[in-house]
N, C-alpha and C. Protein backbone atom coordinates (compact mmCIF):
# COMPACT_ATOMS: atom_id res chain seq x y z
N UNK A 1 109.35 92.57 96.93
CA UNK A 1 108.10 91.83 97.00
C UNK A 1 107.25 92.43 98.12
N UNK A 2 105.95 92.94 97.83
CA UNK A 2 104.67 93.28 98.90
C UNK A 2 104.78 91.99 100.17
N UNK A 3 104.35 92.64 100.93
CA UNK A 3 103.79 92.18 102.10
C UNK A 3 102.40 91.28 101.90
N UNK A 4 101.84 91.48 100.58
CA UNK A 4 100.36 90.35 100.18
C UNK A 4 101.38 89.60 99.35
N UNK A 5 102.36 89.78 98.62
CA UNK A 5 102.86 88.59 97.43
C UNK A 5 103.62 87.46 98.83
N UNK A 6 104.38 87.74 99.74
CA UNK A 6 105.01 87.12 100.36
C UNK A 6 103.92 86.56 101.00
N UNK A 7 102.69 86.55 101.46
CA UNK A 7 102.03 85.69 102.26
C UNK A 7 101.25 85.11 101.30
N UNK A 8 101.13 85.24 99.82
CA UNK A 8 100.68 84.56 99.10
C UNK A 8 101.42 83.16 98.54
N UNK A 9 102.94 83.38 98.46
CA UNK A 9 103.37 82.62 98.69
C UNK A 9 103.66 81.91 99.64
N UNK A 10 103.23 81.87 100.82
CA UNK A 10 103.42 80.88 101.89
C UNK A 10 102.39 80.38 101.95
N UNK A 11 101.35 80.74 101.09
CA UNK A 11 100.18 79.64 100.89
C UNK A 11 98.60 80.53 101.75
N UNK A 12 99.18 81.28 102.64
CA UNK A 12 98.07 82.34 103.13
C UNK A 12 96.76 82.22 101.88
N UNK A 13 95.20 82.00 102.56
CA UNK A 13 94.43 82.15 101.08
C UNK A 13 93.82 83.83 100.94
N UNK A 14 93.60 83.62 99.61
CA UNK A 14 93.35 85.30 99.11
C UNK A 14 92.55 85.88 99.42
N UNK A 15 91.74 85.13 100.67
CA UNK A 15 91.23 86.47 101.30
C UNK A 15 91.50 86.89 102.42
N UNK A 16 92.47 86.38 102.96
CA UNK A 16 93.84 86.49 104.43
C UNK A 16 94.36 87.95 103.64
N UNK A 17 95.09 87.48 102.42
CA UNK A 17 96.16 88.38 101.62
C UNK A 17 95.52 89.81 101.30
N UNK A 18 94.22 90.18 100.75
CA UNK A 18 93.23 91.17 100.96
C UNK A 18 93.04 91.66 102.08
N UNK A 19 93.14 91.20 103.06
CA UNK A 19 93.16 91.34 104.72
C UNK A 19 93.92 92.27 105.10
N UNK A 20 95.02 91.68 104.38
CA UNK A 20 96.50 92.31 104.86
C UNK A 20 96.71 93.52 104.00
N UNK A 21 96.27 93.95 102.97
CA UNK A 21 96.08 94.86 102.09
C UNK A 21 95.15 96.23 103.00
N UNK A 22 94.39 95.58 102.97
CA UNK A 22 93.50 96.45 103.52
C UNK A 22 94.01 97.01 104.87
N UNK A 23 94.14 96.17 105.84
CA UNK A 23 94.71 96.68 107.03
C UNK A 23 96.26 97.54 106.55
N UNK A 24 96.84 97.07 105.81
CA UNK A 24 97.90 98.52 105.50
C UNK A 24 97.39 99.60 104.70
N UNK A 25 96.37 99.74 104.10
CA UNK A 25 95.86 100.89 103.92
C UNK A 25 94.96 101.53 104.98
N UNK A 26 93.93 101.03 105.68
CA UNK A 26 94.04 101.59 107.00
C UNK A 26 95.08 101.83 108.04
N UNK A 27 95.98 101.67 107.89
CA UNK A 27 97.45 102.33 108.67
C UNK A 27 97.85 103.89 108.09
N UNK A 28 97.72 103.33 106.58
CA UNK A 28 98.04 104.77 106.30
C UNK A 28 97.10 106.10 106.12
N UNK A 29 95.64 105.67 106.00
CA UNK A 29 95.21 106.34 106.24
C UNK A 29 94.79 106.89 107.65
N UNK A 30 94.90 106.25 108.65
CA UNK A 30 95.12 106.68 110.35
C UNK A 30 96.59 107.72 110.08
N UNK A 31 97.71 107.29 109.48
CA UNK A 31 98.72 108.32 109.53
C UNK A 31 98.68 109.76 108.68
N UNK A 32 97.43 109.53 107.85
CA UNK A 32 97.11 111.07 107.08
C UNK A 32 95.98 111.66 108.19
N UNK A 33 95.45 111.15 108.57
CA UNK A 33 94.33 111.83 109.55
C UNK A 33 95.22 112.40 111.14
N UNK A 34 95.96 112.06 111.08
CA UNK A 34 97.17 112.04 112.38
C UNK A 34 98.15 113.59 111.83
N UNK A 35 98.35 113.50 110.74
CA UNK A 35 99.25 114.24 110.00
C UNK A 35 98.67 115.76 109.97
N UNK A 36 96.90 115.53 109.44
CA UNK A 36 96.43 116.45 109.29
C UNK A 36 95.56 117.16 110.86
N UNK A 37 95.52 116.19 111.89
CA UNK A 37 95.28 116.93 113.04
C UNK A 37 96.87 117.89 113.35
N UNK A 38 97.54 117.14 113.21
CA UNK A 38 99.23 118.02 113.75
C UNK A 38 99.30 119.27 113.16
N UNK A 39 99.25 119.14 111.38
CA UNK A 39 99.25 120.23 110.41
C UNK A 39 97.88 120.46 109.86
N UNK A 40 97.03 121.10 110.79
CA UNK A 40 95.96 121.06 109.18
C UNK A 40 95.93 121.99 107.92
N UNK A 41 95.96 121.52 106.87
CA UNK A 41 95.96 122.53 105.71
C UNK A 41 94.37 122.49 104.99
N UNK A 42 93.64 121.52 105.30
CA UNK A 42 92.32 121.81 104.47
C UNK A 42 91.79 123.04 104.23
N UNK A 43 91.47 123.57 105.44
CA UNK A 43 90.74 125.00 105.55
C UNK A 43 91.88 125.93 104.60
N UNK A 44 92.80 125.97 104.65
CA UNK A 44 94.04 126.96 103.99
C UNK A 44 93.82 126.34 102.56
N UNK A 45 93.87 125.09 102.24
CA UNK A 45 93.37 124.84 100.78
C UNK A 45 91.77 125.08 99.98
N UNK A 46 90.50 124.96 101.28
CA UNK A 46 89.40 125.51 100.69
C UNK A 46 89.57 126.99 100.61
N UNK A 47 90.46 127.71 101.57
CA UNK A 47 90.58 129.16 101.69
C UNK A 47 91.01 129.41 100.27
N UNK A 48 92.09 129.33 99.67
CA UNK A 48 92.95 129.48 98.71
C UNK A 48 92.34 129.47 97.89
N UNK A 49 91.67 128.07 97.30
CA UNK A 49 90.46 128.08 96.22
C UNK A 49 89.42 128.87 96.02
N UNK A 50 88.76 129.18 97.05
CA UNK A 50 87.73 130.20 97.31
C UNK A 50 88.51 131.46 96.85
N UNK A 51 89.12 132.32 97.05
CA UNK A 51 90.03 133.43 96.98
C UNK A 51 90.53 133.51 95.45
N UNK A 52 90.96 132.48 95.29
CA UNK A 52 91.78 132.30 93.65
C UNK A 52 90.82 132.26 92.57
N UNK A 53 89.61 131.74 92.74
CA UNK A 53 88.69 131.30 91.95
C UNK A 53 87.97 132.58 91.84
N UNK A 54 87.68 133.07 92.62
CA UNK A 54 86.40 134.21 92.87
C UNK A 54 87.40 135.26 92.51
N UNK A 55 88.78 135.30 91.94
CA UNK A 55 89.31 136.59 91.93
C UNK A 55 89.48 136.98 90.12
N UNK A 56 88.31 135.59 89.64
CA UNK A 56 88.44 135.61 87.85
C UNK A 56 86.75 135.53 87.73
N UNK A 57 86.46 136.29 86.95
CA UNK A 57 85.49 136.59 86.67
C UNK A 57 85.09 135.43 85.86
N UNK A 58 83.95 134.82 85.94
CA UNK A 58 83.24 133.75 85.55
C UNK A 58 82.74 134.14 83.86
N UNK A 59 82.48 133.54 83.04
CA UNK A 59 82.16 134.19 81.58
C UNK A 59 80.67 133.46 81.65
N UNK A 60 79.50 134.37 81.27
CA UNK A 60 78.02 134.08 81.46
C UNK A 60 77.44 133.57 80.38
C-alpha cells in the first residue's frame, strides 16, 4: 500500500493525500538533479545524438 492510500485511510482529506504525492515526487526529482550534478551525462547524450544523427544523410 502507497504512502497516499495509507493516509487516505486514516481519514487524511484528498488534498493532504495529493500533498503527500507531490512532495514525494519532489524528493525524487531533487535526487535526479543530485545524481546528475555527481554524474552528468546530458552533454554526452546531446553529444552522441548530434554525432549519430549527422553521420546519416538526411533524404531531401
Amino acid at each position: 500500500m502507497t504512502p497516499i492510500a495509507i493516509a487516505s485511510e486514516l481519514g487524511f482529506d484528498w488534498r493532504v493525500c495529493r500533498g503527500i504525492g507531490i512532495i514525494g515526487r519532489a524528493v525524487d526529482l531533487v535526487g535526479h538533479i543530485a545524481e546528475e550534478i555527481r554524474n552528468p551525462v546530458a552533454r554526452e547524450i546531446s553529444r552522441r545524438i548530434e554525432e549519430e544523427t549527422s553521420a546519416h544523410p538526411r533524404p531531401k
